[in-house]
PDB file of N, CA and C in Angstrom:
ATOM      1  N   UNK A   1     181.557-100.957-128.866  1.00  0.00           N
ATOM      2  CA  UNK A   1     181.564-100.350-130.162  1.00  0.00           C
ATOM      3  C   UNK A   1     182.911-100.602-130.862  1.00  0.00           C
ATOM      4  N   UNK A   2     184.163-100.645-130.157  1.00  0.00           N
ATOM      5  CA  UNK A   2     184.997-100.808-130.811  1.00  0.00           C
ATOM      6  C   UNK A   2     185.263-101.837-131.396  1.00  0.00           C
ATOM      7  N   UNK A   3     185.006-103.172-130.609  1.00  0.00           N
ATOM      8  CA  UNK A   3     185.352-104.300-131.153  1.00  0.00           C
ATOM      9  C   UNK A   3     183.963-104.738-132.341  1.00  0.00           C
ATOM     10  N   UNK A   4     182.709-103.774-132.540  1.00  0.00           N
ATOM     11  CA  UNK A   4     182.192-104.166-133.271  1.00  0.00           C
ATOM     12  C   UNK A   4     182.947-104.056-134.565  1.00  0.00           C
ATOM     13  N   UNK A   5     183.642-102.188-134.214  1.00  0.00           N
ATOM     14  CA  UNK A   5     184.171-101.888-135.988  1.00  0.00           C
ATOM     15  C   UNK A   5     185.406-102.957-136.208  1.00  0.00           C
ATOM     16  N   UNK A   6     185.840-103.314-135.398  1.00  0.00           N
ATOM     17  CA  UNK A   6     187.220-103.986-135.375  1.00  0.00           C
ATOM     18  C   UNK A   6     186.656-105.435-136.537  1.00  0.00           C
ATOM     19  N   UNK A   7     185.507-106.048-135.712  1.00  0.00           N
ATOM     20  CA  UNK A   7     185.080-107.058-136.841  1.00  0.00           C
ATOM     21  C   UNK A   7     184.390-106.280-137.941  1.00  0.00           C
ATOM     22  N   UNK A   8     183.781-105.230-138.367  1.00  0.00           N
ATOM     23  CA  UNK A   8     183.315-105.147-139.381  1.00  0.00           C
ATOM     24  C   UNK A   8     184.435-104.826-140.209  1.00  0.00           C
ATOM     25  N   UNK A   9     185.607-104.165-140.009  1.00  0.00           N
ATOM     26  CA  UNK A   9     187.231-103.949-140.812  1.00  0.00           C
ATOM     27  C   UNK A   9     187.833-105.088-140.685  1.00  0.00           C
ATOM     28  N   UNK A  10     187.668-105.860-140.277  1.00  0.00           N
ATOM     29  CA  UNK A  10     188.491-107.550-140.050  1.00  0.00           C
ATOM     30  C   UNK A  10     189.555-106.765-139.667  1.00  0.00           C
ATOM     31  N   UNK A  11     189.730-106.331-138.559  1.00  0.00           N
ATOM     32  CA  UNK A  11     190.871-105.891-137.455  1.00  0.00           C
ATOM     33  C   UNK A  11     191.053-106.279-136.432  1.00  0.00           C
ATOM     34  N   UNK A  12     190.243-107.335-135.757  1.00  0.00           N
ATOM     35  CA  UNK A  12     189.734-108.055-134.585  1.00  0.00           C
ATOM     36  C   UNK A  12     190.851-108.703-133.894  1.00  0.00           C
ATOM     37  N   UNK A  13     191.799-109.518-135.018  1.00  0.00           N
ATOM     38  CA  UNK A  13     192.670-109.946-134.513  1.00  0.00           C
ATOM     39  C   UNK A  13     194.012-108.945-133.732  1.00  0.00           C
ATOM     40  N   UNK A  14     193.905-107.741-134.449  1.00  0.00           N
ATOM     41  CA  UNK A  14     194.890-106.981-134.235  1.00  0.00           C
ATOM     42  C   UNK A  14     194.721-106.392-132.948  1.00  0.00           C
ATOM     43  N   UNK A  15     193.554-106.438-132.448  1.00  0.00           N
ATOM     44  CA  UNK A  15     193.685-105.101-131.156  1.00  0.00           C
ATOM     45  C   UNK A  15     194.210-106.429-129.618  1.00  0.00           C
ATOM     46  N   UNK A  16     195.271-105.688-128.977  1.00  0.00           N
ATOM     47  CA  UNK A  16     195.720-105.684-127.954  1.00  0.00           C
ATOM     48  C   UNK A  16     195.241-106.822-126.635  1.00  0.00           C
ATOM     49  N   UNK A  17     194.114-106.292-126.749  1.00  0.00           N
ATOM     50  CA  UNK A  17     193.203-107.528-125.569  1.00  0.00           C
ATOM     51  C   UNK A  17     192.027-108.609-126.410  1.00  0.00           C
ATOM     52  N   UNK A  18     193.146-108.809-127.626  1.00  0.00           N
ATOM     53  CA  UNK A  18     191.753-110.476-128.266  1.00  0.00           C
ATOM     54  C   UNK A  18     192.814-111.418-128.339  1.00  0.00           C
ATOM     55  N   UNK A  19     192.543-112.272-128.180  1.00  0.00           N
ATOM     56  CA  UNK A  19     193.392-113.661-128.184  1.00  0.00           C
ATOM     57  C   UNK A  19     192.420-114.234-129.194  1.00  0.00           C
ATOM     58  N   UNK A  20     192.568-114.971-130.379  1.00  0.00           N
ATOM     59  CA  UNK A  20     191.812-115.312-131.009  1.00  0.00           C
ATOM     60  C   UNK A  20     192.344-117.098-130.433  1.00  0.00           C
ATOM     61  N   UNK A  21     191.251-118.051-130.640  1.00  0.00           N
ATOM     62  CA  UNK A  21     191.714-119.660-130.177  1.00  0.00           C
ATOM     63  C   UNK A  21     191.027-120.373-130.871  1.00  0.00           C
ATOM     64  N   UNK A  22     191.330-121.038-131.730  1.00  0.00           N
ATOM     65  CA  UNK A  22     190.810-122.117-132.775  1.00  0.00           C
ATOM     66  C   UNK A  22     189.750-123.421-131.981  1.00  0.00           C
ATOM     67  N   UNK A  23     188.933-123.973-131.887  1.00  0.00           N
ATOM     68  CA  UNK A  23     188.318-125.250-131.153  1.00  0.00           C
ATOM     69  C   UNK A  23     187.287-125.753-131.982  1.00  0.00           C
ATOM     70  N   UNK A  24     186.990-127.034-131.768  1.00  0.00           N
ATOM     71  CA  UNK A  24     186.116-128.082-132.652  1.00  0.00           C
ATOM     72  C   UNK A  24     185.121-127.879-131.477  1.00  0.00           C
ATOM     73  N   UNK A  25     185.810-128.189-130.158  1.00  0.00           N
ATOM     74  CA  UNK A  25     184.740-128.104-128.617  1.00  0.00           C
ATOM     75  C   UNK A  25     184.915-127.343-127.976  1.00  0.00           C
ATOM     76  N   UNK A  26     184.207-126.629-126.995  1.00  0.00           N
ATOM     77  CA  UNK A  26     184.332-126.169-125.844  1.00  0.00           C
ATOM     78  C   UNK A  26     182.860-126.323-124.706  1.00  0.00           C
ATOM     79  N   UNK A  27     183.991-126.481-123.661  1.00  0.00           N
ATOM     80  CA  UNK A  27     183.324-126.903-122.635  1.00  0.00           C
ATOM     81  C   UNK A  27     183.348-125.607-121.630  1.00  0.00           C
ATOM     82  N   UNK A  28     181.852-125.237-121.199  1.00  0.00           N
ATOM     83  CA  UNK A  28     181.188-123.644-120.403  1.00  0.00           C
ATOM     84  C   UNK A  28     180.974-124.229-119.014  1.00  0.00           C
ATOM     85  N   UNK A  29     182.063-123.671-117.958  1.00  0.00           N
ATOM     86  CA  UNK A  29     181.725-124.221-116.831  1.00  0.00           C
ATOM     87  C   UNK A  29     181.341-123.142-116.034  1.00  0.00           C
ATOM     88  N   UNK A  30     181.078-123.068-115.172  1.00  0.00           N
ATOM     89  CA  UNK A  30     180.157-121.967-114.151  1.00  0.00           C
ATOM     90  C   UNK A  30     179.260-122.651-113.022  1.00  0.00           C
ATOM     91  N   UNK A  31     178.425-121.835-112.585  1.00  0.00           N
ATOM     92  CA  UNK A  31     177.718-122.092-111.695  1.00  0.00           C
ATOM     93  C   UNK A  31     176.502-123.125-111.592  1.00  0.00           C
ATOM     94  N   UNK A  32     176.383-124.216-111.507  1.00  0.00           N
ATOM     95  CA  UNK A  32     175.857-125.425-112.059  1.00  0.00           C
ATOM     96  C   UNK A  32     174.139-125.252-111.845  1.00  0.00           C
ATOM     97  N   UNK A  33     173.623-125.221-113.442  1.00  0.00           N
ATOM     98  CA  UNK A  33     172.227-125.316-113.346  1.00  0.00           C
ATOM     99  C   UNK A  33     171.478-123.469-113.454  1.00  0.00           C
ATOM    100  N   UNK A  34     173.308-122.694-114.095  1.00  0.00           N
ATOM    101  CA  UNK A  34     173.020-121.238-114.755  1.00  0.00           C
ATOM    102  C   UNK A  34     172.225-121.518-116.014  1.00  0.00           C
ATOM    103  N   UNK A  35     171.385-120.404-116.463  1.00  0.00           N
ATOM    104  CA  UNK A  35     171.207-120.616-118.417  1.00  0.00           C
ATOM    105  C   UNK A  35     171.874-120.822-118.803  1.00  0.00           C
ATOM    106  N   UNK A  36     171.746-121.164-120.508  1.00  0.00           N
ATOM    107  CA  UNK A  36     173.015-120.559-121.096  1.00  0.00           C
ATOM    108  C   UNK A  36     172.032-120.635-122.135  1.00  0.00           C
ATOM    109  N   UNK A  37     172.477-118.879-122.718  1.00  0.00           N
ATOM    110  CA  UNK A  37     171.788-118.150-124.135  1.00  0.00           C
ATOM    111  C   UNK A  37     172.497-118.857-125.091  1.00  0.00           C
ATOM    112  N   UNK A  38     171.571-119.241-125.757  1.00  0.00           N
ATOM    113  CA  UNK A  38     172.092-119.485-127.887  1.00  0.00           C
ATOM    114  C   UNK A  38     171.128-118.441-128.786  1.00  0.00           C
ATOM    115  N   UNK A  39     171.613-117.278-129.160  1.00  0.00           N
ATOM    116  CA  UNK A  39     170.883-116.838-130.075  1.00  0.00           C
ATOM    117  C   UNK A  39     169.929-116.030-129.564  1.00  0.00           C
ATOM    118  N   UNK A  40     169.779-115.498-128.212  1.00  0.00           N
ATOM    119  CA  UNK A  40     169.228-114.854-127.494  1.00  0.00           C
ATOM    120  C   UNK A  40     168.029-115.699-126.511  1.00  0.00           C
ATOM    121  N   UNK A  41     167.887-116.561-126.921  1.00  0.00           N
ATOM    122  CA  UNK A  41     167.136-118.080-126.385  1.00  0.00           C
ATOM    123  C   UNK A  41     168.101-118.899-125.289  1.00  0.00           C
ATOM    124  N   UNK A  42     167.018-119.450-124.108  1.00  0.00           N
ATOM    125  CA  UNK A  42     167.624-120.254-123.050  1.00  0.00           C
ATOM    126  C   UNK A  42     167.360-121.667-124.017  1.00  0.00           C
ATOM    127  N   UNK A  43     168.764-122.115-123.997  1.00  0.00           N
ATOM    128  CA  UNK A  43     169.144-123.449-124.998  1.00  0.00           C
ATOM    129  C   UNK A  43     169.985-124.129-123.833  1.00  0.00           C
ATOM    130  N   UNK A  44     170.109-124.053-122.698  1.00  0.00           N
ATOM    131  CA  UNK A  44     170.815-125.272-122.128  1.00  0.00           C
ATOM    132  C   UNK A  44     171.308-124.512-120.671  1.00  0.00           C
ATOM    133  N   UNK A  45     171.904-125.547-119.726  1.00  0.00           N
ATOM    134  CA  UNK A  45     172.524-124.819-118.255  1.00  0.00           C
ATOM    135  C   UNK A  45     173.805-125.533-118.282  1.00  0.00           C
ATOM    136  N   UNK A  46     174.662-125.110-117.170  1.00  0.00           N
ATOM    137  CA  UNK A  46     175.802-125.035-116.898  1.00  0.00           C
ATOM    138  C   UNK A  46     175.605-126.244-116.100  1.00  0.00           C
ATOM    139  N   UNK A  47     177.026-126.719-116.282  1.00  0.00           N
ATOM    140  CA  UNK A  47     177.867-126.886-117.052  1.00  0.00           C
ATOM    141  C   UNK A  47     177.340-127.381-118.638  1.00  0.00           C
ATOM    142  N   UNK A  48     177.869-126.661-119.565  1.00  0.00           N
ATOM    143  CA  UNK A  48     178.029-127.341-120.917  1.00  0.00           C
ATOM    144  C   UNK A  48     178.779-127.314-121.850  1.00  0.00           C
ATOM    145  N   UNK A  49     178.396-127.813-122.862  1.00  0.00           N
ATOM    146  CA  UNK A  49     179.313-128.129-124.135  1.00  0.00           C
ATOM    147  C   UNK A  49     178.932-127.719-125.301  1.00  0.00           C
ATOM    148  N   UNK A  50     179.697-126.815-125.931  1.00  0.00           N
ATOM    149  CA  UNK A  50     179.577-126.489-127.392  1.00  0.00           C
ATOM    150  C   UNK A  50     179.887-127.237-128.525  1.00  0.00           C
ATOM    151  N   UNK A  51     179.855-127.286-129.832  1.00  0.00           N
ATOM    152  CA  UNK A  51     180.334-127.997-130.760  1.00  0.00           C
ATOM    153  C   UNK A  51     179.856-127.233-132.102  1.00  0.00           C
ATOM    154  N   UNK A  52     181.464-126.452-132.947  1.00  0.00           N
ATOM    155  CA  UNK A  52     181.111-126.357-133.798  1.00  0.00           C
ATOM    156  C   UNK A  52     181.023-126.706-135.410  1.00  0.00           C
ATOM    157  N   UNK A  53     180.684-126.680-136.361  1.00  0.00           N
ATOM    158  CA  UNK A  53     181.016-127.725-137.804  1.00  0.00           C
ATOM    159  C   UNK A  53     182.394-126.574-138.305  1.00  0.00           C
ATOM    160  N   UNK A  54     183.466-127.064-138.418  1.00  0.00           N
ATOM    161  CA  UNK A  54     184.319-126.022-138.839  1.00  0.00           C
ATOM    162  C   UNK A  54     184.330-125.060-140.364  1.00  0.00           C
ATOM    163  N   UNK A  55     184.706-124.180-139.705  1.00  0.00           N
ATOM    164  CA  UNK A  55     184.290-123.063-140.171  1.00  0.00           C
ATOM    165  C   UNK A  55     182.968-122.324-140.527  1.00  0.00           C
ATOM    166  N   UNK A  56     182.035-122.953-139.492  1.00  0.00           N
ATOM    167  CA  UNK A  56     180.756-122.682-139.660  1.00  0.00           C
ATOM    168  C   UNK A  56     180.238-121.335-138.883  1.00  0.00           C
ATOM    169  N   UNK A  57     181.451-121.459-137.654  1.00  0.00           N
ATOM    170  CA  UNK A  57     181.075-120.020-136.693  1.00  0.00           C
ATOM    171  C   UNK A  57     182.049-119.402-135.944  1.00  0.00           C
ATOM    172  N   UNK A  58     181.850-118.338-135.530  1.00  0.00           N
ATOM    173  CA  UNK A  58     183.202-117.378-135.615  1.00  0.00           C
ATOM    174  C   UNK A  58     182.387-117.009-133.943  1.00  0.00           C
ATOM    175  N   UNK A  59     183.398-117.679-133.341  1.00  0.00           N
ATOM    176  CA  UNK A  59     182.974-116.787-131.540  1.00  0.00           C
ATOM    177  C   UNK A  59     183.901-115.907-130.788  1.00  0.00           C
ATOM    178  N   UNK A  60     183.672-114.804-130.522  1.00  0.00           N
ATOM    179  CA  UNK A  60     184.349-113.923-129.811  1.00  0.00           C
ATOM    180  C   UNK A  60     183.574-113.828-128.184  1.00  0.00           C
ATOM    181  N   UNK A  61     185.427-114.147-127.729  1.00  0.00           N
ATOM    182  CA  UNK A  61     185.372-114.510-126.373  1.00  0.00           C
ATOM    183  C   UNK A  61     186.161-113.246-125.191  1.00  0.00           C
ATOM    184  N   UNK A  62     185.597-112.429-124.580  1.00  0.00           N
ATOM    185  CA  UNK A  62     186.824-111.354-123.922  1.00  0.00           C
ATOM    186  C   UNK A  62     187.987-112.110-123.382  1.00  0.00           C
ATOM    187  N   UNK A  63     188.799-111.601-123.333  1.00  0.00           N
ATOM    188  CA  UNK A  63     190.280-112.300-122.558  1.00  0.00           C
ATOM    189  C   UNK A  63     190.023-112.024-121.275  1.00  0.00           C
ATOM    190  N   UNK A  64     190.309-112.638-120.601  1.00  0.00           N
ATOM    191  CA  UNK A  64     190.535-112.474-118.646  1.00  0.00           C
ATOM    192  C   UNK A  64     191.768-111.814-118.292  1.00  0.00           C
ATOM    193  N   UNK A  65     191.176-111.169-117.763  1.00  0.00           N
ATOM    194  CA  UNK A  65     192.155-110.033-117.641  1.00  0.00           C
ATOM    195  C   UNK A  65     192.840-110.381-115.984  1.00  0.00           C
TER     196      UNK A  65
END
């Protein structure tokens, strides 16, 4: 809940545990031949690769703690 209001106030960047990280790619590694959800839909398995058109999408990622 918090980090929802945090993006609905555009405060997201401010709280403590977000690292915000700019990328054209990213590459999802894990357990080989996991799902992987797009949009609530199985769209692909692990290992994979993202790609987005810039400034087309905004992804929030938890930090590792």
């Amino acid at each position: 809940m918090r980090y929802g209001l945090a993006v609905f106030l555009d405060r997201l960047p401010k709280l403590h545990d977000v690292h915000l990280i700019t990328a054209a790619n990213v590459r999802v590694l894990g357990p080989a031949g996991q799902p992987v959800q797009g949009d609530g839909d199985i769209v692909s398995a692990l290992p994979t690769e993202v790609s987005v058109l810039p400034g087309a999408l905004r992804v929030l990622v938890p930090r590792r703690t």
